[in-house]
PDB file of N, CA and C in Angstrom:
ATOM      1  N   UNK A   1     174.736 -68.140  84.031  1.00  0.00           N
ATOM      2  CA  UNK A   1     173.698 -68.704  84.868  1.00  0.00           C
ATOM      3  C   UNK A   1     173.017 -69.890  84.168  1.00  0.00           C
ATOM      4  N   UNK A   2     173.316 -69.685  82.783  1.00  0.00           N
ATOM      5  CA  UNK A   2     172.211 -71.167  82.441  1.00  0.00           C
ATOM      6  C   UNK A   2     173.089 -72.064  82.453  1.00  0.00           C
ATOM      7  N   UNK A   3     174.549 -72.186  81.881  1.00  0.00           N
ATOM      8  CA  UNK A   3     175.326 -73.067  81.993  1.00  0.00           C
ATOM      9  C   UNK A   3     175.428 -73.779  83.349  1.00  0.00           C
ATOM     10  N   UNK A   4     175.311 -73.149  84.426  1.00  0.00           N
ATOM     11  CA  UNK A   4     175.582 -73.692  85.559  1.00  0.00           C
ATOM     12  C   UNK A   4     174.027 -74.279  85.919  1.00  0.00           C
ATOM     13  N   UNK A   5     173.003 -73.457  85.393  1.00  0.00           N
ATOM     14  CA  UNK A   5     171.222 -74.639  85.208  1.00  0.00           C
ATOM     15  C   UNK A   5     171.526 -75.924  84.728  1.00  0.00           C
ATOM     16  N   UNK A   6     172.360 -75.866  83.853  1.00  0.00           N
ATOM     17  CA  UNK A   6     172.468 -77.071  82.497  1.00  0.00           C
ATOM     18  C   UNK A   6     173.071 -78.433  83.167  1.00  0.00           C
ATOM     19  N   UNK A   7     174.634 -77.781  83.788  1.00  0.00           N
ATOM     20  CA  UNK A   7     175.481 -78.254  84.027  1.00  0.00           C
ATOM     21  C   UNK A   7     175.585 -78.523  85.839  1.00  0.00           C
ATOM     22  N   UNK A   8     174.532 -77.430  86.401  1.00  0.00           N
ATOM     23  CA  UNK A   8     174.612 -77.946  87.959  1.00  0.00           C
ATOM     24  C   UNK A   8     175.538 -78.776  88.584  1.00  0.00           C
ATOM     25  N   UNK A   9     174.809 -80.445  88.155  1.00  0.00           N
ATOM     26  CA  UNK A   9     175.575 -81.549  89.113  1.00  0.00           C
ATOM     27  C   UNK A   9     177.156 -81.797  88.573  1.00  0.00           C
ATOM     28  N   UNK A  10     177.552 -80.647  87.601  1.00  0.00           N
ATOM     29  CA  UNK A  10     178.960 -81.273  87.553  1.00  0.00           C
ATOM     30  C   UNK A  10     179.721 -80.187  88.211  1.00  0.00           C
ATOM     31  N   UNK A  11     181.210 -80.229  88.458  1.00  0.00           N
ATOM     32  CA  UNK A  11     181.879 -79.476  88.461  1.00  0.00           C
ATOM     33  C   UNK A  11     182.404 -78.915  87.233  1.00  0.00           C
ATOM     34  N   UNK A  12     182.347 -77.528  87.715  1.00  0.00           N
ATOM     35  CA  UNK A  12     182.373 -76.242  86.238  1.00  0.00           C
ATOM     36  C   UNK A  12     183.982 -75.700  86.475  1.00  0.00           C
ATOM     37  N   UNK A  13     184.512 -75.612  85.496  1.00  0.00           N
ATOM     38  CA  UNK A  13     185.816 -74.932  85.313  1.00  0.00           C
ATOM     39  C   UNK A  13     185.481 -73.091  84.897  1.00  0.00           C
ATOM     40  N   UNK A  14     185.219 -72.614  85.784  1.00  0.00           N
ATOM     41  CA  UNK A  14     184.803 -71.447  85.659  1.00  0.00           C
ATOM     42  C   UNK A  14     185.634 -70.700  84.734  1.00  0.00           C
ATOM     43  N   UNK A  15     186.953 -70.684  85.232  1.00  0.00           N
ATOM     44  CA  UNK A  15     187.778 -70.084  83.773  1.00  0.00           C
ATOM     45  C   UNK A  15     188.067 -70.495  82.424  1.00  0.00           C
ATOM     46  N   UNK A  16     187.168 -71.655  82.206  1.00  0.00           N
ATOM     47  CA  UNK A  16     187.421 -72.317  81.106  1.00  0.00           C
ATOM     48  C   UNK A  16     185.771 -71.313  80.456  1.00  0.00           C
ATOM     49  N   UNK A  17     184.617 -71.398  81.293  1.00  0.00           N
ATOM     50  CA  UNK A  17     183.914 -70.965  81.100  1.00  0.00           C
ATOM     51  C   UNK A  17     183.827 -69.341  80.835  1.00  0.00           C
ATOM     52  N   UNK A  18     185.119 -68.871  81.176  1.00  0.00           N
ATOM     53  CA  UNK A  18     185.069 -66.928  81.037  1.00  0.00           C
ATOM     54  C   UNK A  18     185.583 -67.336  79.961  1.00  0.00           C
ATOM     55  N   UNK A  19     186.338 -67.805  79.147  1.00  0.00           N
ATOM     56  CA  UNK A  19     187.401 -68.263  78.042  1.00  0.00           C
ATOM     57  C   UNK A  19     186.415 -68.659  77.122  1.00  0.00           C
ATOM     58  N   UNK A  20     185.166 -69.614  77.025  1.00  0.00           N
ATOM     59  CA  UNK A  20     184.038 -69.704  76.289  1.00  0.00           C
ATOM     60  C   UNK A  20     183.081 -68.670  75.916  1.00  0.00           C
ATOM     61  N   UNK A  21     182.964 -67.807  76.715  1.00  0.00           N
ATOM     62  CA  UNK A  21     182.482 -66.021  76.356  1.00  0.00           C
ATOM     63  C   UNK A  21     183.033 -65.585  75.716  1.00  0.00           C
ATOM     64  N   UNK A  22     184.347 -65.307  75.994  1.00  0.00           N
ATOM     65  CA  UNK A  22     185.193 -64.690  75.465  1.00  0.00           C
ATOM     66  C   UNK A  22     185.569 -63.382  76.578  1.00  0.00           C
ATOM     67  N   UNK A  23     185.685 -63.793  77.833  1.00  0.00           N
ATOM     68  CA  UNK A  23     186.106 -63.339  78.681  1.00  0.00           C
ATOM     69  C   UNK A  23     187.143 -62.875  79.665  1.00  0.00           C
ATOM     70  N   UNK A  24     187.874 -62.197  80.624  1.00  0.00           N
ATOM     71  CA  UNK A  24     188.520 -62.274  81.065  1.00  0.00           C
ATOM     72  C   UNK A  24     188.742 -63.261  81.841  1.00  0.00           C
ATOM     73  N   UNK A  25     189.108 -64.101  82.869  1.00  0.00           N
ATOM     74  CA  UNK A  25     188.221 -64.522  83.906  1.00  0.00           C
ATOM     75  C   UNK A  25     187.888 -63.443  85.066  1.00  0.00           C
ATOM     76  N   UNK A  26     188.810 -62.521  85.571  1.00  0.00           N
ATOM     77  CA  UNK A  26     188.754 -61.463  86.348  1.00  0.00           C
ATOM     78  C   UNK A  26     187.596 -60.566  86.487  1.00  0.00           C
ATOM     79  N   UNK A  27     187.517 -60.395  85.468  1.00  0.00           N
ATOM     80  CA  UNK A  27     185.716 -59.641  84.557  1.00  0.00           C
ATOM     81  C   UNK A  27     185.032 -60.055  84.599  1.00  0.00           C
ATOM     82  N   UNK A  28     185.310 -61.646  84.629  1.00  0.00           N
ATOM     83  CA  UNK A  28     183.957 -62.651  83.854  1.00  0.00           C
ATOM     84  C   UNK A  28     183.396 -62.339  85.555  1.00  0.00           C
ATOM     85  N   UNK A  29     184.340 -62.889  86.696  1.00  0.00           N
ATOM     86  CA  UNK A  29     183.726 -62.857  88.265  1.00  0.00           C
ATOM     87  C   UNK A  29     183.049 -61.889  88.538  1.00  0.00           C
ATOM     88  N   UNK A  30     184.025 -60.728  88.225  1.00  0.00           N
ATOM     89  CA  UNK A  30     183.223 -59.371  88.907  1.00  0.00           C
ATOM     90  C   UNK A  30     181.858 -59.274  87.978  1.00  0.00           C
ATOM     91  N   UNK A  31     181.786 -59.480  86.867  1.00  0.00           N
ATOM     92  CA  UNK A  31     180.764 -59.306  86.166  1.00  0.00           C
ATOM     93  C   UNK A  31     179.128 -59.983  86.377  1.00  0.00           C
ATOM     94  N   UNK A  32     179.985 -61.424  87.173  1.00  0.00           N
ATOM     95  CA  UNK A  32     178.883 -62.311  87.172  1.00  0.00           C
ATOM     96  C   UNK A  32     178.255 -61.836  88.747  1.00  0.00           C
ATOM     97  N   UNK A  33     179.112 -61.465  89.535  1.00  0.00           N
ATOM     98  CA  UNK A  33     179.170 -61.077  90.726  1.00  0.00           C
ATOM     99  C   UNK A  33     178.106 -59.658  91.246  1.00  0.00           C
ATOM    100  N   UNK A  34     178.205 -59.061  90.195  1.00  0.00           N
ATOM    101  CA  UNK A  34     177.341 -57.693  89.581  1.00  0.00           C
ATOM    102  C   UNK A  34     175.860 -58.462  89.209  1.00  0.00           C
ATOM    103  N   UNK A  35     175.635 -58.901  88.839  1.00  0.00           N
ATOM    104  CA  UNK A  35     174.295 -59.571  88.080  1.00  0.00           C
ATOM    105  C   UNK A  35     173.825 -60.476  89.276  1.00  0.00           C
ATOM    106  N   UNK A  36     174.272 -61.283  89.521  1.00  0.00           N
ATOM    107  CA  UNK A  36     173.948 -62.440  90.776  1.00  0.00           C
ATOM    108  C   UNK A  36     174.036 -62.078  92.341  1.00  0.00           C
ATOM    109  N   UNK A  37     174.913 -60.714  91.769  1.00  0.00           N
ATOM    110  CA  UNK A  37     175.031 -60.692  93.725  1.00  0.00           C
ATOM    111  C   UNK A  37     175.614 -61.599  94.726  1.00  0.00           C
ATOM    112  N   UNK A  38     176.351 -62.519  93.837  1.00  0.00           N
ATOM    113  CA  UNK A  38     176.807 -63.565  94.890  1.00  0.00           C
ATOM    114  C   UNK A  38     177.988 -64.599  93.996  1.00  0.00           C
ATOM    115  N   UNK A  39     179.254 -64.641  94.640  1.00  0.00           N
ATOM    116  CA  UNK A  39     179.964 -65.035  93.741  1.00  0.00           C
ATOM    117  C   UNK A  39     179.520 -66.193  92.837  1.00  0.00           C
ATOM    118  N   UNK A  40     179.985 -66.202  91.903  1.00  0.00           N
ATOM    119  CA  UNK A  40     179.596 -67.687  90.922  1.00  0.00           C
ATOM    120  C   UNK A  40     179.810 -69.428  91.506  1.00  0.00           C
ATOM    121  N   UNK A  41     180.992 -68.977  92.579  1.00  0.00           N
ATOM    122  CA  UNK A  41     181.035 -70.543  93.470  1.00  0.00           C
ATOM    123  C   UNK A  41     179.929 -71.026  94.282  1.00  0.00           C
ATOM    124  N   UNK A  42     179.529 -69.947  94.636  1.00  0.00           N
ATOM    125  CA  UNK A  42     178.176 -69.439  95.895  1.00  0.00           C
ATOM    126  C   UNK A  42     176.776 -69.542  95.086  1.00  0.00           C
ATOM    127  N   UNK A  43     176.896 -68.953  93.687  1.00  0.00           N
ATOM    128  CA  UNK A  43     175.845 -69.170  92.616  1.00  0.00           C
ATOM    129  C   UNK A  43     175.045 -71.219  92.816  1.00  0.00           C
ATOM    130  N   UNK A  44     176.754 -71.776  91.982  1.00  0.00           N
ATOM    131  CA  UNK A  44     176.511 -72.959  91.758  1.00  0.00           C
ATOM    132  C   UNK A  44     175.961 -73.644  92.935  1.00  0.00           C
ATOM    133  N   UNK A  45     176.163 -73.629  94.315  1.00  0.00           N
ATOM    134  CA  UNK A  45     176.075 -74.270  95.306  1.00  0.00           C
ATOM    135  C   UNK A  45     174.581 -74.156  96.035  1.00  0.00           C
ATOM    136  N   UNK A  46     173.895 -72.408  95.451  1.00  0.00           N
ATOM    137  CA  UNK A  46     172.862 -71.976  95.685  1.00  0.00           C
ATOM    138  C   UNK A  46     172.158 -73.041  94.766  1.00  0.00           C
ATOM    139  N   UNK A  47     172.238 -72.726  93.515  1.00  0.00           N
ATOM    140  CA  UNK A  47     171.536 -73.950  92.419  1.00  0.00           C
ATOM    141  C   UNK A  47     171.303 -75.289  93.059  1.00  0.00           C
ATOM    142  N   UNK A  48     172.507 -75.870  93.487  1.00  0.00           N
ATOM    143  CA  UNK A  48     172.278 -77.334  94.057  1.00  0.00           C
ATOM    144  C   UNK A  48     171.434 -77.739  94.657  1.00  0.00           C
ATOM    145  N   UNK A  49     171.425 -76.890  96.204  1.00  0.00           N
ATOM    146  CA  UNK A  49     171.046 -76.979  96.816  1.00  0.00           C
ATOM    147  C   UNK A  49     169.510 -76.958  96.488  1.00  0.00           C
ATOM    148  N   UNK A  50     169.065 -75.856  95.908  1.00  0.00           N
ATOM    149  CA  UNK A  50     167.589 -75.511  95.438  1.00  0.00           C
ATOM    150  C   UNK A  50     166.867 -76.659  94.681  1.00  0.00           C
ATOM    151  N   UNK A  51     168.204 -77.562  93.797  1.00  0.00           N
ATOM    152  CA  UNK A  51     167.734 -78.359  93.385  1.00  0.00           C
ATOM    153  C   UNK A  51     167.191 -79.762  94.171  1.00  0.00           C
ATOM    154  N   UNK A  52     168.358 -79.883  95.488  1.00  0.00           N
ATOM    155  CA  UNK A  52     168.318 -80.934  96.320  1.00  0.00           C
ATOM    156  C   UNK A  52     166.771 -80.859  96.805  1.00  0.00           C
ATOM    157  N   UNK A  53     166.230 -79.821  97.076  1.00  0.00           N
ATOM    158  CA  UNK A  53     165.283 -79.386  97.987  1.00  0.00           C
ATOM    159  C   UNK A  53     164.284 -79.872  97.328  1.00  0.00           C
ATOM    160  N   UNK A  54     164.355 -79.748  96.104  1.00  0.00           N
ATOM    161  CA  UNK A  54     162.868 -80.496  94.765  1.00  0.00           C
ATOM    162  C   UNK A  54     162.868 -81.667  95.271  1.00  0.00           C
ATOM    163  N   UNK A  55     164.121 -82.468  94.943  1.00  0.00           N
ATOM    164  CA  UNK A  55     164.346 -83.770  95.005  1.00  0.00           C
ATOM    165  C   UNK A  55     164.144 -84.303  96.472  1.00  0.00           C
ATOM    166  N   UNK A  56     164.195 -83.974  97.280  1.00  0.00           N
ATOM    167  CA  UNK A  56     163.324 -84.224  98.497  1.00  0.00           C
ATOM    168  C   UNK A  56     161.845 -84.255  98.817  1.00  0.00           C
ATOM    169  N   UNK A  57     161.312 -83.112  98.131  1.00  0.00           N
ATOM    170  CA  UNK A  57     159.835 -82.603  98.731  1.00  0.00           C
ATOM    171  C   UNK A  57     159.149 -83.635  97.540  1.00  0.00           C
ATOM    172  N   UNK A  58     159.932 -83.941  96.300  1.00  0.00           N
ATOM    173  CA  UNK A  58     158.991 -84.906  95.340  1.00  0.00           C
ATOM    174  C   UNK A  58     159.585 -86.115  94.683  1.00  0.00           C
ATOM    175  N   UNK A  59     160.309 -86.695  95.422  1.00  0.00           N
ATOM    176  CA  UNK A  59     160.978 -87.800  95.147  1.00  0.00           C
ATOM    177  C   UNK A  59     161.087 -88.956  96.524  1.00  0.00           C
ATOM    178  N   UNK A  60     161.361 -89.704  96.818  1.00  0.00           N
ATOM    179  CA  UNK A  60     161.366 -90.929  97.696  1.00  0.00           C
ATOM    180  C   UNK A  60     163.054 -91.218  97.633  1.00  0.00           C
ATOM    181  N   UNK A  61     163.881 -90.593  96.380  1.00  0.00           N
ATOM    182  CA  UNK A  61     164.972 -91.157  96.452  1.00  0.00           C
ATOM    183  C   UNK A  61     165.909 -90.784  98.079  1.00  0.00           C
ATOM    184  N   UNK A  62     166.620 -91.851  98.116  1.00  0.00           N
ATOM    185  CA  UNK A  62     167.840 -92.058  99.533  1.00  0.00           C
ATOM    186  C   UNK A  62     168.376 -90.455  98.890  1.00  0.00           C
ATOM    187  N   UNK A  63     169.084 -89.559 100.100  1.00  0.00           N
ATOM    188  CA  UNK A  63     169.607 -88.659 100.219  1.00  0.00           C
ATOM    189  C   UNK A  63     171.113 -88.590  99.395  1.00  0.00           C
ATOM    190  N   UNK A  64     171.522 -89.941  99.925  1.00  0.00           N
ATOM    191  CA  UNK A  64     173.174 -90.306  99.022  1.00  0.00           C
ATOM    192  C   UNK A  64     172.378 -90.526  97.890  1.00  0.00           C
ATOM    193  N   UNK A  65     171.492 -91.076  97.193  1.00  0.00           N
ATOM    194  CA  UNK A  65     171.120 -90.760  95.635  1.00  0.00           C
ATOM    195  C   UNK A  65     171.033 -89.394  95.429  1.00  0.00           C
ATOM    196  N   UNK A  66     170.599 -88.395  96.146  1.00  0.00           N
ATOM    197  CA  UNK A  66     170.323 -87.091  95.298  1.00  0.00           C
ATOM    198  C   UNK A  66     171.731 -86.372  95.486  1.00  0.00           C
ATOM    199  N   UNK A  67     172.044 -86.876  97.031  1.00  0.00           N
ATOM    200  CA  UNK A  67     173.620 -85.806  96.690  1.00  0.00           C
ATOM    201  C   UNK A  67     174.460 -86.267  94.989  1.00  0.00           C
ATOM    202  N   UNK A  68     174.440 -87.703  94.643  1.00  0.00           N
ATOM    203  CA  UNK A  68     175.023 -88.254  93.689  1.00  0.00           C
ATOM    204  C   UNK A  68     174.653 -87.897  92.672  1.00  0.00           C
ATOM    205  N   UNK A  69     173.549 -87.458  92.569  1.00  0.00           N
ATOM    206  CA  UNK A  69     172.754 -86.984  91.078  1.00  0.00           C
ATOM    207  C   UNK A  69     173.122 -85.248  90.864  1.00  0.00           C
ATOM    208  N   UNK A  70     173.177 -84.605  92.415  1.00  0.00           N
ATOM    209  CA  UNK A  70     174.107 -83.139  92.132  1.00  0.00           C
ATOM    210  C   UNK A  70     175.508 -83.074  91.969  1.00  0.00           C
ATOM    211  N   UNK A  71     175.999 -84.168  91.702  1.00  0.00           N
ATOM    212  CA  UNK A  71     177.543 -83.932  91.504  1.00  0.00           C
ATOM    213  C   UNK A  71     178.105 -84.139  92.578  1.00  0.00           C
ATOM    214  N   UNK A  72     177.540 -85.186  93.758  1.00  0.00           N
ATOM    215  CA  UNK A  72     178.610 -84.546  95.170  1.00  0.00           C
ATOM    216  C   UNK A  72     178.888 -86.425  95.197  1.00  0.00           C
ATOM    217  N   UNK A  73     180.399 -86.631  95.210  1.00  0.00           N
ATOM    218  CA  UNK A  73     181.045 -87.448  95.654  1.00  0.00           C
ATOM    219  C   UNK A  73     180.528 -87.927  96.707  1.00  0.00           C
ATOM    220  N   UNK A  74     180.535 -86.920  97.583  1.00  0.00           N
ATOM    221  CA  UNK A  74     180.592 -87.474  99.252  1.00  0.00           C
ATOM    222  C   UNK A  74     179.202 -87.252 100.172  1.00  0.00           C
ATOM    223  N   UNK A  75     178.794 -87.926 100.938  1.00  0.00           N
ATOM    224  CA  UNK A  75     177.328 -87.579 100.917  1.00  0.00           C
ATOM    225  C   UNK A  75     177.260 -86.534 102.589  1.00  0.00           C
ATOM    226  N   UNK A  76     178.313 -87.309 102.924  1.00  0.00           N
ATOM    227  CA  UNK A  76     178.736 -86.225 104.425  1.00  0.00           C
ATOM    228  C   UNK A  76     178.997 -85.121 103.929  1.00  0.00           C
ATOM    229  N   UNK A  77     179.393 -84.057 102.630  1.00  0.00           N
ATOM    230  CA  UNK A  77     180.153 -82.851 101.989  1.00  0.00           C
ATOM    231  C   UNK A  77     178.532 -82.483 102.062  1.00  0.00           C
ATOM    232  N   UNK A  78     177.919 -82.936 101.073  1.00  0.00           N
ATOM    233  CA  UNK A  78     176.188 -82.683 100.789  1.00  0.00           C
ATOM    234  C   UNK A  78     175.427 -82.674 102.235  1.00  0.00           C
ATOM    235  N   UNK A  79     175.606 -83.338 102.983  1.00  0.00           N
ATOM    236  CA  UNK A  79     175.001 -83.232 104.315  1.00  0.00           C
ATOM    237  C   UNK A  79     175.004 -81.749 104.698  1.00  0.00           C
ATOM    238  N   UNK A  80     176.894 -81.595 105.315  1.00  0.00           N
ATOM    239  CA  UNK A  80     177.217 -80.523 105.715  1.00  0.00           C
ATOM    240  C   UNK A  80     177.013 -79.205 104.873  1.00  0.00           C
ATOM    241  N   UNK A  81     176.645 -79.109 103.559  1.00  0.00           N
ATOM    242  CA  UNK A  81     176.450 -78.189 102.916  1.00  0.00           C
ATOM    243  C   UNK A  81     174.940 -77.586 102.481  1.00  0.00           C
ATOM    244  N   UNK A  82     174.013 -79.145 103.214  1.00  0.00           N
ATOM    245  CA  UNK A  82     172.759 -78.328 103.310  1.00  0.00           C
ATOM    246  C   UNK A  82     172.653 -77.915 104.216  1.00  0.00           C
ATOM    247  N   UNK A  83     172.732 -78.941 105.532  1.00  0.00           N
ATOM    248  CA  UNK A  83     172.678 -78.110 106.760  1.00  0.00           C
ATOM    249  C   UNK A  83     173.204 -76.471 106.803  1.00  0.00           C
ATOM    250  N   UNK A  84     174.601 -76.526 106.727  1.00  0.00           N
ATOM    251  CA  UNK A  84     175.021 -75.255 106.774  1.00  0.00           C
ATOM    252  C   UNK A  84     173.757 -73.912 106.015  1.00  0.00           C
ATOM    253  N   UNK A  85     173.184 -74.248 104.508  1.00  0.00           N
ATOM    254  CA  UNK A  85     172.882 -73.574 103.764  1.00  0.00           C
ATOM    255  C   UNK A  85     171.534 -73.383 104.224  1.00  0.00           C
ATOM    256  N   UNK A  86     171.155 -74.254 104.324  1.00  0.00           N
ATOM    257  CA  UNK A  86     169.488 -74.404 104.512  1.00  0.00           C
ATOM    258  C   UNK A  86     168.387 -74.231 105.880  1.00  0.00           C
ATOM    259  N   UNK A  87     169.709 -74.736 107.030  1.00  0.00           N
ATOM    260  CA  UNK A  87     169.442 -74.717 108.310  1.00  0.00           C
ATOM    261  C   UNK A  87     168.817 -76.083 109.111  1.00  0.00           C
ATOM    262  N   UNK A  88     168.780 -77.577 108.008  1.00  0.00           N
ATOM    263  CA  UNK A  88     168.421 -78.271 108.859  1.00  0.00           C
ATOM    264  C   UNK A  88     168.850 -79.131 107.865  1.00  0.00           C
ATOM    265  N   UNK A  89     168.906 -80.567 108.405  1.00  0.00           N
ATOM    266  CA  UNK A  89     169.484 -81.745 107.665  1.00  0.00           C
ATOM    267  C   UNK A  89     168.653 -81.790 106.067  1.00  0.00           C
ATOM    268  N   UNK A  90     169.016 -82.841 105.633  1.00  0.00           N
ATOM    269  CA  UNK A  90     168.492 -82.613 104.363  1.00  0.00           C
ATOM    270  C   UNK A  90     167.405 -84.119 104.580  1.00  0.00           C
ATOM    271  N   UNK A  91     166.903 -84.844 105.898  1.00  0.00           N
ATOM    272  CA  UNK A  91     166.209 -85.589 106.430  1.00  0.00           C
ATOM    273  C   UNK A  91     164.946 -84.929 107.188  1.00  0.00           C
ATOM    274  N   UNK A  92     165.275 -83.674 107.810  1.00  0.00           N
ATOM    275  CA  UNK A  92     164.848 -83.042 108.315  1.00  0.00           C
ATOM    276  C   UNK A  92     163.673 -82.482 107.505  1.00  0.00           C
ATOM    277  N   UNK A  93     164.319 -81.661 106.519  1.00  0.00           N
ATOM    278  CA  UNK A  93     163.452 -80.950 105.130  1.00  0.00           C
ATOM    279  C   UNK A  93     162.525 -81.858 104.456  1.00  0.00           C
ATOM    280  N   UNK A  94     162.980 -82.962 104.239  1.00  0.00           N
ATOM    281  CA  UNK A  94     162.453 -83.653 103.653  1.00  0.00           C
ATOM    282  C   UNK A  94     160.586 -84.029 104.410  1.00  0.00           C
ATOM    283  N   UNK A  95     160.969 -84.270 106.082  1.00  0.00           N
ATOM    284  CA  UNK A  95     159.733 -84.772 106.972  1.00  0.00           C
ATOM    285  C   UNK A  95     159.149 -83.340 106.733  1.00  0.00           C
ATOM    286  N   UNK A  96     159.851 -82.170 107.321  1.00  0.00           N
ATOM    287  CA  UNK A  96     159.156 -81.025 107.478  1.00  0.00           C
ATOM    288  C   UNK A  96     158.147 -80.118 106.141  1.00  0.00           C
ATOM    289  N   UNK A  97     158.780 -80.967 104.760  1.00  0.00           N
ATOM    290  CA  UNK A  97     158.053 -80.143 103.626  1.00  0.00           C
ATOM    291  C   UNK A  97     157.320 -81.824 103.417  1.00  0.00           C
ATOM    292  N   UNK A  98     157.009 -82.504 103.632  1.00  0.00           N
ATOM    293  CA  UNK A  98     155.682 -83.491 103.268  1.00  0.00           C
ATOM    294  C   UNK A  98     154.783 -82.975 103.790  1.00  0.00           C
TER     295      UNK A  98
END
Protein backbone atom coordinates (compact mmCIF):
# COMPACT_ATOMS: atom_id res chain seq x y z
CA UNK A 1 0.00 0.00 0.00
CA UNK A 2 2.68 2.61 0.44
CA UNK A 3 4.48 1.72 -2.64
CA UNK A 4 1.50 2.24 -4.65
CA UNK A 5 1.09 5.96 -2.19
CA UNK A 6 4.68 6.59 -3.43
CA UNK A 7 4.41 5.42 -6.80
CA UNK A 8 0.52 6.11 -7.63
CA UNK A 9 0.91 8.06 -10.99
CA UNK A 10 3.05 5.36 -12.44
CA UNK A 11 2.33 2.10 -13.64
CA UNK A 12 3.38 -0.69 -11.05
CA UNK A 13 4.61 -4.11 -12.15
CA UNK A 14 2.88 -5.83 -9.44
CA UNK A 15 4.85 -9.03 -9.81
CA UNK A 16 7.95 -7.40 -9.88
CA UNK A 17 6.65 -5.88 -6.69
CA UNK A 18 5.63 -9.55 -4.92
CA UNK A 19 9.37 -10.48 -6.09
CA UNK A 20 10.64 -7.22 -4.03
CA UNK A 21 8.96 -8.72 -0.72
CA UNK A 22 9.98 -11.63 -1.34
CA UNK A 23 6.81 -12.99 -2.42
CA UNK A 24 4.87 -15.27 -4.34
CA UNK A 25 2.97 -13.26 -6.69
CA UNK A 26 -0.16 -15.61 -6.14
CA UNK A 27 0.13 -14.89 -2.24
CA UNK A 28 1.36 -11.58 -2.66
CA UNK A 29 -2.65 -10.94 -4.43
CA UNK A 30 -4.52 -13.00 -2.18
CA UNK A 31 -2.64 -11.51 0.62
CA UNK A 32 -3.00 -7.99 -0.41
CA UNK A 33 -6.58 -8.80 -1.28
CA UNK A 34 -7.12 -9.99 2.52
CA UNK A 35 -5.85 -6.63 3.99
CA UNK A 36 -7.43 -4.16 1.33
CA UNK A 37 -10.44 -5.93 0.50
CA UNK A 38 -10.10 -5.07 -2.95
CA UNK A 39 -7.80 -6.34 -5.51
CA UNK A 40 -4.43 -4.42 -5.77
CA UNK A 41 -5.44 -3.23 -9.55
CA UNK A 42 -8.71 -1.81 -7.94
CA UNK A 43 -6.38 -0.61 -4.88
CA UNK A 44 -4.16 1.53 -7.34
CA UNK A 45 -7.06 3.03 -9.31
CA UNK A 46 -8.95 3.70 -5.89
CA UNK A 47 -5.63 5.79 -4.90
CA UNK A 48 -5.80 7.78 -8.17
CA UNK A 49 -8.73 8.60 -8.25
CA UNK A 50 -8.80 9.90 -4.47
CA UNK A 51 -5.94 11.65 -5.51
CA UNK A 52 -7.60 13.27 -8.70
CA UNK A 53 -10.37 14.45 -6.38
CA UNK A 54 -7.65 16.69 -4.15
CA UNK A 55 -6.41 17.98 -7.28
CA UNK A 56 -9.68 19.28 -8.30
CA UNK A 57 -11.28 20.61 -5.06
CA UNK A 58 -7.62 22.58 -4.55
CA UNK A 59 -5.99 23.20 -7.60
CA UNK A 60 -7.16 25.33 -10.85
CA UNK A 61 -5.09 22.86 -12.89
CA UNK A 62 -6.90 21.70 -16.62
CA UNK A 63 -8.24 18.11 -15.96
CA UNK A 64 -5.74 16.67 -18.88
CA UNK A 65 -3.00 18.18 -16.41
CA UNK A 66 -4.12 16.13 -13.46
CA UNK A 67 -5.02 13.00 -15.42
CA UNK A 68 -1.13 13.52 -16.66
CA UNK A 69 0.27 14.03 -13.30
CA UNK A 70 -1.65 10.44 -12.23
CA UNK A 71 0.01 8.53 -14.76
CA UNK A 72 -2.86 8.48 -17.35
CA UNK A 73 -1.74 8.85 -20.98
CA UNK A 74 -5.12 9.46 -22.16
CA UNK A 75 -7.38 11.96 -20.73
CA UNK A 76 -10.69 10.27 -22.25
CA UNK A 77 -9.27 6.71 -20.10
CA UNK A 78 -9.19 9.30 -16.86
CA UNK A 79 -12.50 10.78 -17.85
CA UNK A 80 -14.15 7.41 -18.20
CA UNK A 81 -12.57 6.10 -15.10
CA UNK A 82 -13.77 8.83 -12.88
CA UNK A 83 -17.01 8.99 -14.10
CA UNK A 84 -17.42 5.32 -13.89
CA UNK A 85 -15.76 5.42 -10.18
CA UNK A 86 -16.98 8.45 -8.74
CA UNK A 87 -20.34 8.99 -10.45
CA UNK A 88 -19.89 12.26 -12.21
CA UNK A 89 -17.38 13.87 -14.60
CA UNK A 90 -14.32 14.94 -13.13
CA UNK A 91 -15.75 18.80 -14.31
CA UNK A 92 -18.65 18.10 -12.58
CA UNK A 93 -16.79 17.37 -9.05
CA UNK A 94 -14.78 19.87 -9.46
CA UNK A 95 -18.07 22.83 -9.70
CA UNK A 96 -19.94 20.63 -7.18
CA UNK A 97 -16.99 20.49 -4.33
CA UNK A 98 -16.11 24.50 -4.69
Amino acid sequence: MCHISEYAEQNIDYEALARKVGMNYSIFRREFREIAKMPINQYHIMFRMSKAKELLCATTLPIGEIAYQLGYDNVYLFYRLFKARIGMAPSEYRQTSS
